[in-house]
PDB file of N, CA and C in Angstrom:
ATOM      1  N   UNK A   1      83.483  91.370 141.547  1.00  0.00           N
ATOM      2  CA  UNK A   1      82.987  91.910 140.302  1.00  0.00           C
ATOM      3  C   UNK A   1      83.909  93.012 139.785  1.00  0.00           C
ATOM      4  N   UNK A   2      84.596  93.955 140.720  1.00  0.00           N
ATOM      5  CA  UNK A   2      85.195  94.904 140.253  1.00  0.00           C
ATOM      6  C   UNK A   2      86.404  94.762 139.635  1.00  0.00           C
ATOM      7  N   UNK A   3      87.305  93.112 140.342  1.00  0.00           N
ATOM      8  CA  UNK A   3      88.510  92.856 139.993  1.00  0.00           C
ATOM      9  C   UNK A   3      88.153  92.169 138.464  1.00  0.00           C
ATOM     10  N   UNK A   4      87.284  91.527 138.270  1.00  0.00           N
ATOM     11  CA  UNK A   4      86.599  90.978 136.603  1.00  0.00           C
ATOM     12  C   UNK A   4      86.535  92.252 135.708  1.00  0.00           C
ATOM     13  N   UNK A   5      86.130  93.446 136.236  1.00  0.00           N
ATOM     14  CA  UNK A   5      85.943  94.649 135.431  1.00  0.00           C
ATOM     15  C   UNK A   5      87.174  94.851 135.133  1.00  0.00           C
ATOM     16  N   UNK A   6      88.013  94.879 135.969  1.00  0.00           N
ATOM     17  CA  UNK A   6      89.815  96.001 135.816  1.00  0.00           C
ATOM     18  C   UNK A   6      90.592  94.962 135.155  1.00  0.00           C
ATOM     19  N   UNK A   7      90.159  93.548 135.358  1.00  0.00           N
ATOM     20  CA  UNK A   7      91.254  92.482 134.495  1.00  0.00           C
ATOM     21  C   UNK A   7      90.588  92.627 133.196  1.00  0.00           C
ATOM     22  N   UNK A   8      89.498  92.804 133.107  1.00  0.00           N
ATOM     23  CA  UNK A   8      88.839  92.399 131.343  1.00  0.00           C
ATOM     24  C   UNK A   8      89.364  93.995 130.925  1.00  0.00           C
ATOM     25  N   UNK A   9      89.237  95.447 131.765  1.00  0.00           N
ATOM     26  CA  UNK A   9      89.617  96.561 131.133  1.00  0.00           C
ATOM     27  C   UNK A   9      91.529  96.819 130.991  1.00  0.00           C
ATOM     28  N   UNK A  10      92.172  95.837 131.634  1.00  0.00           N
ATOM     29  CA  UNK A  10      93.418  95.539 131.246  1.00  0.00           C
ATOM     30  C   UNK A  10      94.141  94.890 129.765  1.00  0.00           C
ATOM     31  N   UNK A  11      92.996  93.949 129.688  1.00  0.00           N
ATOM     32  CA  UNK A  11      93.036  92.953 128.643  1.00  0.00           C
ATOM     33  C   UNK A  11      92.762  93.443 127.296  1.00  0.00           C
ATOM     34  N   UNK A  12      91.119  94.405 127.294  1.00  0.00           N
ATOM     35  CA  UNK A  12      91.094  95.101 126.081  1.00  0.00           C
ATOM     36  C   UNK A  12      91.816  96.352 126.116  1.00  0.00           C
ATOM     37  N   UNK A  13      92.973  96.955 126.906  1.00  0.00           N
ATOM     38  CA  UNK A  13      93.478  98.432 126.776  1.00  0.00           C
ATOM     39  C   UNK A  13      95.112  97.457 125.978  1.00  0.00           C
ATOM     40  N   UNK A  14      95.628  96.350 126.577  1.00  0.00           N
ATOM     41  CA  UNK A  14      96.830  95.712 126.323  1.00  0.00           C
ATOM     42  C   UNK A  14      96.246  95.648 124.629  1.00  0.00           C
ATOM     43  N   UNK A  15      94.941  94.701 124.255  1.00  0.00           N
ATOM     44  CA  UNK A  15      94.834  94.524 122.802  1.00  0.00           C
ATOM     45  C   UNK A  15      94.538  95.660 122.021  1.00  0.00           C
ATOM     46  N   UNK A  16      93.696  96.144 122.581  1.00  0.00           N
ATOM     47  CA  UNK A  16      93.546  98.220 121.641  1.00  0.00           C
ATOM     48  C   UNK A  16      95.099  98.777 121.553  1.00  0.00           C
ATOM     49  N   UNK A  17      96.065  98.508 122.681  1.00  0.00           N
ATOM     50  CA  UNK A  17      97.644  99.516 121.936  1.00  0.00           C
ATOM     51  C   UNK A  17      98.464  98.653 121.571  1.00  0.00           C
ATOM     52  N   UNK A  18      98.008  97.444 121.049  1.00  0.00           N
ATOM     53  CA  UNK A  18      98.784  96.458 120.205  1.00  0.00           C
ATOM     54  C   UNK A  18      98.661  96.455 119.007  1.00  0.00           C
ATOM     55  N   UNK A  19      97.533  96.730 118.732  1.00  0.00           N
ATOM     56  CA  UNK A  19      96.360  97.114 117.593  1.00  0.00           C
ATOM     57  C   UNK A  19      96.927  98.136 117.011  1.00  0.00           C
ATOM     58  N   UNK A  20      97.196  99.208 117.616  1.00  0.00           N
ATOM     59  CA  UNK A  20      97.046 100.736 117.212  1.00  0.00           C
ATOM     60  C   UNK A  20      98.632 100.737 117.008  1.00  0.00           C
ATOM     61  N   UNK A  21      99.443  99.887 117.999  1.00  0.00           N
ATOM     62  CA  UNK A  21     101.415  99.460 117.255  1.00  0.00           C
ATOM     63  C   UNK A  21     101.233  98.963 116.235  1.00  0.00           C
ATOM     64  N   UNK A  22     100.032  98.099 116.099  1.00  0.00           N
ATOM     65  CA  UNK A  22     100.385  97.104 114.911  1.00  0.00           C
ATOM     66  C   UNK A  22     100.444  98.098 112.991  1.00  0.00           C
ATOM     67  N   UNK A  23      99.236  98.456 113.660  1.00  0.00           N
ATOM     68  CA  UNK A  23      98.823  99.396 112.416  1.00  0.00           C
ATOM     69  C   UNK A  23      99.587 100.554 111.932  1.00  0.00           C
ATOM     70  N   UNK A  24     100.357 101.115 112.942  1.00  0.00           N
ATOM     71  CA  UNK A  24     101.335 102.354 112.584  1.00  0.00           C
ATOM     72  C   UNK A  24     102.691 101.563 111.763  1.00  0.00           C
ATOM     73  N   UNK A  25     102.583 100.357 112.402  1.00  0.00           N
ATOM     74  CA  UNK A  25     103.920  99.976 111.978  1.00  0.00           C
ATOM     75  C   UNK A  25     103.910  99.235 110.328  1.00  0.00           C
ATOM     76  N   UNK A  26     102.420  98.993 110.373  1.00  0.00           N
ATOM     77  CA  UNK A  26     101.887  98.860 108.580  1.00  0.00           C
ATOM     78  C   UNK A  26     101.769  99.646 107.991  1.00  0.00           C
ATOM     79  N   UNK A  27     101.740 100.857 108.092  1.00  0.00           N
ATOM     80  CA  UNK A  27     101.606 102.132 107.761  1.00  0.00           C
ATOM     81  C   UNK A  27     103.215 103.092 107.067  1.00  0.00           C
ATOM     82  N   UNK A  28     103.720 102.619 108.411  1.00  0.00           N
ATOM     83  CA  UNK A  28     105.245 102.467 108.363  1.00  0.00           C
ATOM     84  C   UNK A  28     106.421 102.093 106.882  1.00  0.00           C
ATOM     85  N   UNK A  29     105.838 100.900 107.190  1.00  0.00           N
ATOM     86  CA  UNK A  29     106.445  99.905 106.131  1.00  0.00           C
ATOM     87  C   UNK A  29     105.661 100.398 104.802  1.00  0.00           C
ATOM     88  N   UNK A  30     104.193 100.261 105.059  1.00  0.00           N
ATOM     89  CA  UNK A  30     103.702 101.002 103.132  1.00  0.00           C
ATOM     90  C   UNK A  30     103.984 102.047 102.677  1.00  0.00           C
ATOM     91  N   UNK A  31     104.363 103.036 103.334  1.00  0.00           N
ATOM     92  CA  UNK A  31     104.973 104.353 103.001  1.00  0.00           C
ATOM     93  C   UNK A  31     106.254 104.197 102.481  1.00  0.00           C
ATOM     94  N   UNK A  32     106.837 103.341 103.047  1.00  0.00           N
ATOM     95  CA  UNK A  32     108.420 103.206 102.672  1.00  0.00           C
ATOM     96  C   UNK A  32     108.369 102.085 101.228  1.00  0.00           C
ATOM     97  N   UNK A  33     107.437 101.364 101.116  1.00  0.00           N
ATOM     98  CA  UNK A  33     107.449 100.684  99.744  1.00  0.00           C
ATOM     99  C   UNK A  33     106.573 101.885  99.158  1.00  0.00           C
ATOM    100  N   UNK A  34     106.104 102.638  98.940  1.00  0.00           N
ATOM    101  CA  UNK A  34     105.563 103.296  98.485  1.00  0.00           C
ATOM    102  C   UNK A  34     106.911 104.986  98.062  1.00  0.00           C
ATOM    103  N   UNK A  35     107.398 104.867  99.213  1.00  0.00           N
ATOM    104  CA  UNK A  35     108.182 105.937  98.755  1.00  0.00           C
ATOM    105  C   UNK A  35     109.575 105.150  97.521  1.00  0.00           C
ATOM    106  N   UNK A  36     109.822 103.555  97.610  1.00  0.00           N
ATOM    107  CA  UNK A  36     110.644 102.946  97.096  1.00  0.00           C
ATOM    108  C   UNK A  36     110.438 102.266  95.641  1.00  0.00           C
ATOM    109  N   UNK A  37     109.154 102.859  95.402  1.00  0.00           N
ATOM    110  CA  UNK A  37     108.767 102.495  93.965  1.00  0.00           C
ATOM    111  C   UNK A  37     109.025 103.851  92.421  1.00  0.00           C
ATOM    112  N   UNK A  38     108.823 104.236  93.386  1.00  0.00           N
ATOM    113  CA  UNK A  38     109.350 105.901  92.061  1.00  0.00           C
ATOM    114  C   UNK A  38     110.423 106.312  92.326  1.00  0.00           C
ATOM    115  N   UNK A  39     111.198 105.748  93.847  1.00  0.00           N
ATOM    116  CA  UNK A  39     112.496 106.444  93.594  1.00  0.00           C
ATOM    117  C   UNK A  39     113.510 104.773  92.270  1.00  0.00           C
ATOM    118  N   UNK A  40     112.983 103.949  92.660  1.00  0.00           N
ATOM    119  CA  UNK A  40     113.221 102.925  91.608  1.00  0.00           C
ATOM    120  C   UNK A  40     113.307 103.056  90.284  1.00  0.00           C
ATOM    121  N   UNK A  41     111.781 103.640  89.964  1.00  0.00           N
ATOM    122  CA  UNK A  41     111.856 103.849  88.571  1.00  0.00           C
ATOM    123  C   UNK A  41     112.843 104.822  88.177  1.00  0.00           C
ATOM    124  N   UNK A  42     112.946 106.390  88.847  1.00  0.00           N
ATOM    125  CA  UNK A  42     114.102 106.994  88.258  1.00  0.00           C
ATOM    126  C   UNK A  42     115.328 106.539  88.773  1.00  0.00           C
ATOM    127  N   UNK A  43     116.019 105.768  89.463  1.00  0.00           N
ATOM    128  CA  UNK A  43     117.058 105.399  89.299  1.00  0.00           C
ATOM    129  C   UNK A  43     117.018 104.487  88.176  1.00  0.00           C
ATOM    130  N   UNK A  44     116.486 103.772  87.708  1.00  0.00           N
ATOM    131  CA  UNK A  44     116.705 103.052  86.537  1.00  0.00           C
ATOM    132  C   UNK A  44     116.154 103.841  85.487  1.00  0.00           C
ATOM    133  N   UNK A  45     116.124 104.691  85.214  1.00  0.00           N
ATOM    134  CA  UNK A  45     115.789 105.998  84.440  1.00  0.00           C
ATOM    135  C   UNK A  45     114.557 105.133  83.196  1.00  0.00           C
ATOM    136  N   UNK A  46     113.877 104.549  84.242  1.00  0.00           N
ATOM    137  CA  UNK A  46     112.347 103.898  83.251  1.00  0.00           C
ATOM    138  C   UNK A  46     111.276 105.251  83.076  1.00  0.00           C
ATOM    139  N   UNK A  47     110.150 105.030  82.305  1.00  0.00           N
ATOM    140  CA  UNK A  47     109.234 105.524  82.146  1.00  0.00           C
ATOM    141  C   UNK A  47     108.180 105.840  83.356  1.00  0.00           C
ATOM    142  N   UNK A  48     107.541 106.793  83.189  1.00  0.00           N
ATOM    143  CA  UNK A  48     106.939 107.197  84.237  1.00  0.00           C
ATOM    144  C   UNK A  48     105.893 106.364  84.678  1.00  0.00           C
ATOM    145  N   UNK A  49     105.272 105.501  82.965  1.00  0.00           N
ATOM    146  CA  UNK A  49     104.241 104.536  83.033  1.00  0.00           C
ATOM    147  C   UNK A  49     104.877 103.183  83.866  1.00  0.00           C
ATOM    148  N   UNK A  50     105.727 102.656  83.759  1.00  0.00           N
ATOM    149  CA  UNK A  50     106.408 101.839  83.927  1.00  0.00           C
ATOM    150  C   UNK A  50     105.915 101.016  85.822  1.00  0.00           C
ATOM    151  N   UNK A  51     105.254 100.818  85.753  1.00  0.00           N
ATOM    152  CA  UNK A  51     105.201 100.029  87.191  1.00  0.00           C
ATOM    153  C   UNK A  51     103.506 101.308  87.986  1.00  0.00           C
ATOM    154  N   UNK A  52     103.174 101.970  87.393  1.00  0.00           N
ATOM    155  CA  UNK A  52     102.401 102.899  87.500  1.00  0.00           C
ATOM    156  C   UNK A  52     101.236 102.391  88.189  1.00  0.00           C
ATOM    157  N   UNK A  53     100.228 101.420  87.591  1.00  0.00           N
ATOM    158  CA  UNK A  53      99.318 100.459  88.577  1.00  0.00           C
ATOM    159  C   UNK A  53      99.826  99.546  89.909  1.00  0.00           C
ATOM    160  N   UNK A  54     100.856  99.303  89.811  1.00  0.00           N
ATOM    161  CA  UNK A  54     101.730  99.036  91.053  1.00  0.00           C
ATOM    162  C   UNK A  54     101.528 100.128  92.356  1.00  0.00           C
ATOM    163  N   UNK A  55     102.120 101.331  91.574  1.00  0.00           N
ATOM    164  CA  UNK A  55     102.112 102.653  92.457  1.00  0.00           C
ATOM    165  C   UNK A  55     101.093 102.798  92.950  1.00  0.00           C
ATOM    166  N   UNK A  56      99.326 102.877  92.223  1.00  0.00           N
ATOM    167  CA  UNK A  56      98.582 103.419  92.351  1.00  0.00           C
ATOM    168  C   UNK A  56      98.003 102.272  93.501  1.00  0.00           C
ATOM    169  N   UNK A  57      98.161 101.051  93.432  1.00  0.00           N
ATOM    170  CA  UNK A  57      97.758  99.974  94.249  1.00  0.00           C
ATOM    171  C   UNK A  57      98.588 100.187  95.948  1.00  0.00           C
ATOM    172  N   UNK A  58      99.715 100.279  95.847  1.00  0.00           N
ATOM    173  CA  UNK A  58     100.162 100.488  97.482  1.00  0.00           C
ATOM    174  C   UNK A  58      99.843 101.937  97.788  1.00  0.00           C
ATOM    175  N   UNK A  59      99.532 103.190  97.235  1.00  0.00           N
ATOM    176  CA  UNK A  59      99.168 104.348  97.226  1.00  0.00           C
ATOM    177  C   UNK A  59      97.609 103.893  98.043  1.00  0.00           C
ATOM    178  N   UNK A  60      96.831 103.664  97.217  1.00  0.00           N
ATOM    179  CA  UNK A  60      95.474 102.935  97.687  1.00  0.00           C
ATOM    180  C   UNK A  60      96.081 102.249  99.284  1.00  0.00           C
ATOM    181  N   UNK A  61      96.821 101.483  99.469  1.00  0.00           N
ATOM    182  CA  UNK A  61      96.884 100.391 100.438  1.00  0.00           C
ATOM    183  C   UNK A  61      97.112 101.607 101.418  1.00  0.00           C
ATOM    184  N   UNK A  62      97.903 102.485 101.283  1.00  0.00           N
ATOM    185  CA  UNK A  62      97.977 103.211 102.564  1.00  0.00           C
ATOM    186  C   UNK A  62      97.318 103.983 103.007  1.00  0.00           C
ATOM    187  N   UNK A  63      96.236 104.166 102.050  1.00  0.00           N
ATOM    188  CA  UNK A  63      94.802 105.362 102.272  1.00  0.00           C
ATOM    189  C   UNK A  63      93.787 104.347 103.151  1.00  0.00           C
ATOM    190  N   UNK A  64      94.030 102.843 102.813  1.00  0.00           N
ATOM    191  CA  UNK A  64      92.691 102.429 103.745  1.00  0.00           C
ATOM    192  C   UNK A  64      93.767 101.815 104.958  1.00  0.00           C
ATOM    193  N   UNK A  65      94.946 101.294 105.037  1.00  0.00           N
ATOM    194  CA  UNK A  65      95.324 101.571 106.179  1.00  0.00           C
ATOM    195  C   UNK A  65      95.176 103.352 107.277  1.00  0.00           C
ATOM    196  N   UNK A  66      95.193 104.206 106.308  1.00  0.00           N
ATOM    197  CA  UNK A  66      94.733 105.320 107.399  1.00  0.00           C
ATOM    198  C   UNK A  66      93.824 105.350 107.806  1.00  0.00           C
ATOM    199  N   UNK A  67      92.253 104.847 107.302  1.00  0.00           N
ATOM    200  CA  UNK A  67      91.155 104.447 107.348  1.00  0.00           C
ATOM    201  C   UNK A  67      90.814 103.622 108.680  1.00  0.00           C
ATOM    202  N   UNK A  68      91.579 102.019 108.528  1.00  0.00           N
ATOM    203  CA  UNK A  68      92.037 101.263 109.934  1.00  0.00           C
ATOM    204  C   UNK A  68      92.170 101.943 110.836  1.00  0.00           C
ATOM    205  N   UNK A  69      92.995 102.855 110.575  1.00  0.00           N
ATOM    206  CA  UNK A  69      93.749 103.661 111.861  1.00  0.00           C
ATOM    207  C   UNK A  69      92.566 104.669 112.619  1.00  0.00           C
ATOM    208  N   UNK A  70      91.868 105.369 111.558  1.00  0.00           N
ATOM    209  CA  UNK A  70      90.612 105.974 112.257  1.00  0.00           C
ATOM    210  C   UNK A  70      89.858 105.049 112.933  1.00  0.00           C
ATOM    211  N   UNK A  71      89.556 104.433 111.912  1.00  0.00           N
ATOM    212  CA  UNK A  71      88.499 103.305 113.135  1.00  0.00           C
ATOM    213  C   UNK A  71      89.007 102.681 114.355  1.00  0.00           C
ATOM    214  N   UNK A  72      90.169 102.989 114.321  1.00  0.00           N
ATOM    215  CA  UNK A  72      91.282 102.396 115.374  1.00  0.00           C
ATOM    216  C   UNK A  72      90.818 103.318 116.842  1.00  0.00           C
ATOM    217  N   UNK A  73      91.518 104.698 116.099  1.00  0.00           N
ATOM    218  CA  UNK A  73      90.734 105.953 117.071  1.00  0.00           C
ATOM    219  C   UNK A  73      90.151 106.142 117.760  1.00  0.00           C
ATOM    220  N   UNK A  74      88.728 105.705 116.495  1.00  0.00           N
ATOM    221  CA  UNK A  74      87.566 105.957 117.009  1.00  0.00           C
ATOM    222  C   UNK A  74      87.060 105.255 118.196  1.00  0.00           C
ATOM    223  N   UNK A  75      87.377 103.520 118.278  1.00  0.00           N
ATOM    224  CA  UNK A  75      87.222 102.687 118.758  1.00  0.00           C
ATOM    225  C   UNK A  75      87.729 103.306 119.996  1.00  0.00           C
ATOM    226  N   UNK A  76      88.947 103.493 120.369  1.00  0.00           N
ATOM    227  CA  UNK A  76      89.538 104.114 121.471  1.00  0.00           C
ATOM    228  C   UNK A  76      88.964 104.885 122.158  1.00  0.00           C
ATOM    229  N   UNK A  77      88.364 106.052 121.480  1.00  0.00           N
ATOM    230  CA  UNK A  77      87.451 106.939 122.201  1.00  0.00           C
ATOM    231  C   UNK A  77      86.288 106.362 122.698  1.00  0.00           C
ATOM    232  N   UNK A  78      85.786 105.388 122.158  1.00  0.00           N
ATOM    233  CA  UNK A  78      84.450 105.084 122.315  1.00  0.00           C
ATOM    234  C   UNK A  78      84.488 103.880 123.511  1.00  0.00           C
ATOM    235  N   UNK A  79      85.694 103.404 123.777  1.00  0.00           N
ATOM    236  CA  UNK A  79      86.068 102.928 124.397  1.00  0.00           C
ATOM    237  C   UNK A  79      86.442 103.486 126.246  1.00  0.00           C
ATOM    238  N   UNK A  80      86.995 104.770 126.064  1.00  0.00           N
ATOM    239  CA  UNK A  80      86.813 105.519 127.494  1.00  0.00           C
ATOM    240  C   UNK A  80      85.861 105.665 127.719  1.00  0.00           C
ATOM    241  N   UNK A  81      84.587 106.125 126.632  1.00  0.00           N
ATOM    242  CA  UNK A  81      83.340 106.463 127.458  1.00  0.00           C
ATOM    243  C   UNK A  81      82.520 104.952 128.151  1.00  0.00           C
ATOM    244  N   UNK A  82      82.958 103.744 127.151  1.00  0.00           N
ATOM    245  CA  UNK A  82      82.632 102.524 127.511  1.00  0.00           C
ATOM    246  C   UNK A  82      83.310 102.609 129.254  1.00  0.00           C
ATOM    247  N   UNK A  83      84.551 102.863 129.520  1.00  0.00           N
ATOM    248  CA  UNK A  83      85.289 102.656 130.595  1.00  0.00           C
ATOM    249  C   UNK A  83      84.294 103.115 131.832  1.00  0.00           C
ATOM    250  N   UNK A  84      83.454 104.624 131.840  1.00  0.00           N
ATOM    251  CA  UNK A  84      82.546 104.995 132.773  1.00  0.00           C
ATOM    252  C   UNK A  84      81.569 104.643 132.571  1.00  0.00           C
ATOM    253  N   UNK A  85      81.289 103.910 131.590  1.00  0.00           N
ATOM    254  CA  UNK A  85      79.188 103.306 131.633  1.00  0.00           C
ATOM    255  C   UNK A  85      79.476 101.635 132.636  1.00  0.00           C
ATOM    256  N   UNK A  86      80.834 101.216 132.519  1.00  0.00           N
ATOM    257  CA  UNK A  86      80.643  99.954 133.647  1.00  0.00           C
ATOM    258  C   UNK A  86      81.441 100.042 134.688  1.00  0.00           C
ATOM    259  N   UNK A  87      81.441 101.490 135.102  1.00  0.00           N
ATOM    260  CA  UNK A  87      81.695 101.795 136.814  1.00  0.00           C
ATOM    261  C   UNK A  87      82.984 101.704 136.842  1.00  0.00           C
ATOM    262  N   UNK A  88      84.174 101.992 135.984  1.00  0.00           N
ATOM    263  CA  UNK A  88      85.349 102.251 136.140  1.00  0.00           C
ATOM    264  C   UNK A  88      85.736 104.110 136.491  1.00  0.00           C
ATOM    265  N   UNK A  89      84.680 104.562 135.954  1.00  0.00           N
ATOM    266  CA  UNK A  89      84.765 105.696 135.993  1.00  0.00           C
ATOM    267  C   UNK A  89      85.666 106.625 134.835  1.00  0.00           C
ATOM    268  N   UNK A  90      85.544 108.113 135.164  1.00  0.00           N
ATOM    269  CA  UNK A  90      86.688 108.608 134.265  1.00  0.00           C
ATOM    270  C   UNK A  90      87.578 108.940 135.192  1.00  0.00           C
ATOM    271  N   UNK A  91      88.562 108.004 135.502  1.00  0.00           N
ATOM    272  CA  UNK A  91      90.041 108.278 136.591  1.00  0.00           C
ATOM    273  C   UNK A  91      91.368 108.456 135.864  1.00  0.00           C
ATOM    274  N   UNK A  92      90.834 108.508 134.581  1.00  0.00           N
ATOM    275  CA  UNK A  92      92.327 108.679 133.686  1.00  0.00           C
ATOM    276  C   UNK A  92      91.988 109.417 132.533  1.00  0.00           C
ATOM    277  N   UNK A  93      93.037 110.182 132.415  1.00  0.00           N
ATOM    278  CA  UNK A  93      92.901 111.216 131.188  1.00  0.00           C
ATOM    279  C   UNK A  93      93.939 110.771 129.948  1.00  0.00           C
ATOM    280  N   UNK A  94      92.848 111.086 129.239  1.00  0.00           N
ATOM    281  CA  UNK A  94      93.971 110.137 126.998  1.00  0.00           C
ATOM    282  C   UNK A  94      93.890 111.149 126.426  1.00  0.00           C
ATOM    283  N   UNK A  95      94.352 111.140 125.626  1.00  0.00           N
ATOM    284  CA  UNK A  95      94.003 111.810 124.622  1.00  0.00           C
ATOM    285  C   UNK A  95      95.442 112.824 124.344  1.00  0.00           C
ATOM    286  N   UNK A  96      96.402 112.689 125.421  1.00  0.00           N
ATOM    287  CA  UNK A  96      97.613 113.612 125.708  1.00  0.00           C
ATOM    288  C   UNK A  96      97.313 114.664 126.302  1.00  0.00           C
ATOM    289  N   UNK A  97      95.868 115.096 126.834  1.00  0.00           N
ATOM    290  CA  UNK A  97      95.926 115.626 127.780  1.00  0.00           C
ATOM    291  C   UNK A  97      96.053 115.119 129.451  1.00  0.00           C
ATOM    292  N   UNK A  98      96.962 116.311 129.795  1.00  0.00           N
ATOM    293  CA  UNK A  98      97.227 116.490 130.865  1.00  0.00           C
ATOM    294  C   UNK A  98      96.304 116.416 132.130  1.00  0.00           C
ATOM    295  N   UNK A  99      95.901 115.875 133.400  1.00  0.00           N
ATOM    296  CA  UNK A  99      95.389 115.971 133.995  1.00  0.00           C
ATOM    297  C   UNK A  99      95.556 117.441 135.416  1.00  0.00           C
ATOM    298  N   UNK A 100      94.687 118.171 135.547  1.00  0.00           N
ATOM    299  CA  UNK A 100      94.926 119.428 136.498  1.00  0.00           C
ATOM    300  C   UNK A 100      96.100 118.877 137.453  1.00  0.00           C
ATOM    301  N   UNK A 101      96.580 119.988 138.359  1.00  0.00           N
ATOM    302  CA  UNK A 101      97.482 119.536 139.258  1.00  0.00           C
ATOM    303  C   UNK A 101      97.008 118.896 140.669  1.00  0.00           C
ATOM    304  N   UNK A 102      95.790 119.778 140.550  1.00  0.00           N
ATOM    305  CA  UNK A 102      94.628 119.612 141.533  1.00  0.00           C
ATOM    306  C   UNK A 102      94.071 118.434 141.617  1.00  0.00           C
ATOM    307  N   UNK A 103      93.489 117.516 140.670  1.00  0.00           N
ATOM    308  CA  UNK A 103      92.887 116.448 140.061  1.00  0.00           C
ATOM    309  C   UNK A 103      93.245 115.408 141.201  1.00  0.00           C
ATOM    310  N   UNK A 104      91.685 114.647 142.004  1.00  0.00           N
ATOM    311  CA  UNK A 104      92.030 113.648 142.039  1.00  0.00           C
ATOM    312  C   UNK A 104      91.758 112.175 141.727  1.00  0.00           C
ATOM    313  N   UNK A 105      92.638 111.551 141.851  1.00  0.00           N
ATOM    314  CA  UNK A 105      92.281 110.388 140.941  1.00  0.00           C
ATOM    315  C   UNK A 105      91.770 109.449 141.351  1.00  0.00           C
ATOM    316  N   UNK A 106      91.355 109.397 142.796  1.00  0.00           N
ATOM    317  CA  UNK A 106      90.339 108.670 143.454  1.00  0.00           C
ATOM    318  C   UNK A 106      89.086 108.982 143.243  1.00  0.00           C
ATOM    319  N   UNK A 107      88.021 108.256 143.610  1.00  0.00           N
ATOM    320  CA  UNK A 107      86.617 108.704 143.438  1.00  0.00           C
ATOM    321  C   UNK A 107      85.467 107.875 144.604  1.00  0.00           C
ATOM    322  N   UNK A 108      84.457 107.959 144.196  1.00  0.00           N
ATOM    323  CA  UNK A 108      84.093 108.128 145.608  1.00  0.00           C
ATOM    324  C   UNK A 108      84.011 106.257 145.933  1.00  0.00           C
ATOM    325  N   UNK A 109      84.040 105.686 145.207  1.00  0.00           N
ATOM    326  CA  UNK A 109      84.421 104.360 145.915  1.00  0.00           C
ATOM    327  C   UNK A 109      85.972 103.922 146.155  1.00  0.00           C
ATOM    328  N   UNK A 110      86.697 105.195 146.013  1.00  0.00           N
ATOM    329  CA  UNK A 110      88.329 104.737 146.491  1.00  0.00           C
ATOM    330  C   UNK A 110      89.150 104.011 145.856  1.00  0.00           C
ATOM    331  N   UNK A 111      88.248 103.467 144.658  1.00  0.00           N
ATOM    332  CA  UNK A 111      89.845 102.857 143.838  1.00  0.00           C
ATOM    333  C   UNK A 111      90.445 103.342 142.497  1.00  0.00           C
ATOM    334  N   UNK A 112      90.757 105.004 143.054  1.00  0.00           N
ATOM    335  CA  UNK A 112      90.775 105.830 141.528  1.00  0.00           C
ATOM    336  C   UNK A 112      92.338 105.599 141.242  1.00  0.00           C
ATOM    337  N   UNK A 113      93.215 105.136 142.275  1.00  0.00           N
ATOM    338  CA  UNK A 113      94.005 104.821 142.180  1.00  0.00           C
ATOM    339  C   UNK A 113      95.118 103.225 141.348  1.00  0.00           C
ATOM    340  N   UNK A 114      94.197 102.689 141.724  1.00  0.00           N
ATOM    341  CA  UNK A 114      94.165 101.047 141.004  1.00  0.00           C
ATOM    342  C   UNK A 114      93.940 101.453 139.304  1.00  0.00           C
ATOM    343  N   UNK A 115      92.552 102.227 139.389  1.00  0.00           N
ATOM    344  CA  UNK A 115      92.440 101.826 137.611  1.00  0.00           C
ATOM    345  C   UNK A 115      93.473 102.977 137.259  1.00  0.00           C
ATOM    346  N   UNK A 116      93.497 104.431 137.860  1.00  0.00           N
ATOM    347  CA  UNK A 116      94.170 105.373 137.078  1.00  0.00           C
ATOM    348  C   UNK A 116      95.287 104.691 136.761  1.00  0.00           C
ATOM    349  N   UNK A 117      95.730 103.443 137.416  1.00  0.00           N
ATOM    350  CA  UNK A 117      97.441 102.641 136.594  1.00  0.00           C
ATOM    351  C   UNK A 117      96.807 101.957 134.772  1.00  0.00           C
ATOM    352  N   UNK A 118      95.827 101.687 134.748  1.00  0.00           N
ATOM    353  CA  UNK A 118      95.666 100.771 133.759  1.00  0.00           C
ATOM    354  C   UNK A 118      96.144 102.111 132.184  1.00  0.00           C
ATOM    355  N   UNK A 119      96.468 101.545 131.034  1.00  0.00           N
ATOM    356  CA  UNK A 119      97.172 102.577 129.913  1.00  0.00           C
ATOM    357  C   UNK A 119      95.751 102.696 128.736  1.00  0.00           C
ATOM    358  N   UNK A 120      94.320 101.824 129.259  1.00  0.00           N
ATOM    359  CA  UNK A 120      93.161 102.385 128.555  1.00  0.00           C
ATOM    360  C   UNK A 120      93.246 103.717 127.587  1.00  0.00           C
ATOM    361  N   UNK A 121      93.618 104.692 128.250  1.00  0.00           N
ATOM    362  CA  UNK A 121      93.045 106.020 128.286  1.00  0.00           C
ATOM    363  C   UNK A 121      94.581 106.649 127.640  1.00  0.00           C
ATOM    364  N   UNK A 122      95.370 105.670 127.201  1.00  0.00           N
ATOM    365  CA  UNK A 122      96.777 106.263 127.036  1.00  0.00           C
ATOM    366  C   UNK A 122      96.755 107.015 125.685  1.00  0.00           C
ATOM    367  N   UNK A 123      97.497 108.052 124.989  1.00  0.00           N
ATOM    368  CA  UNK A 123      97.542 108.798 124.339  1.00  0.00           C
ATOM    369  C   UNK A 123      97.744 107.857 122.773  1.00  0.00           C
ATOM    370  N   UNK A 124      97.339 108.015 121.901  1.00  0.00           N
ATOM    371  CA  UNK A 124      97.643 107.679 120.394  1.00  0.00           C
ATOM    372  C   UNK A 124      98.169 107.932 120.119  1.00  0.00           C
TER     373      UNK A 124
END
């Protein structure tokens, strides 16, 4: 049962930071068409109106891609606490914090070591 837990919590931590690549890298790219539409217009020394609902449309696109990205987050977080309600425990620290020096990463059934490898809990 436990090896079904750590392969299925492998499986959704691999698709949650594929997810969360995928989306930065859409984010990425709309910013850069977004930064490539007004530097356009004044190089072709057009009007300010000139392509303006264009602007305002990928402007929009990257506000609800940030949106994605929260829910992306959120999901993540809600997701470690998911990690200790089905007995994985909390053996790994996200969030970019640091774990004490002291800290250990075993627990009391001994395999704090196995999951603390899985990247669940890995930083955003």
């Amino acid at each position: 049962m436990l090896n079904e837990r750590l392969s299925a919590a492998r499986k959704i931590a691999s698709g949650l930071h594929q997810a969360e690549d995928a989306i930065d890298e859409t984010m990425i790219r709309i910013a850069h068409l977004a930064a490539a539409l007004p530097a356009a217009r004044r190089d072709t020394n057009m009007s300010a109106i000139v392509g303006q609902e264009a602007v305002a449309k990928v402007a929009n696109a990257l506000a609800a891609a940030g949106e994605v990205r929260q829910l992306l987050t959120d999901a993540h977080i809600a997701l470690t606490a998911t990690q200790k309600q089905v007995g994985l425990g909390a053996r790994m620290f996200g969030a970019g914090v640091k774990p004490p020096a002291s800290a250990s990463l075993v627990d009391d059934d001994g395999l704090g070591a196995e999951v603390a490898r899985l990247p669940l809990a890995r930083a955003s």
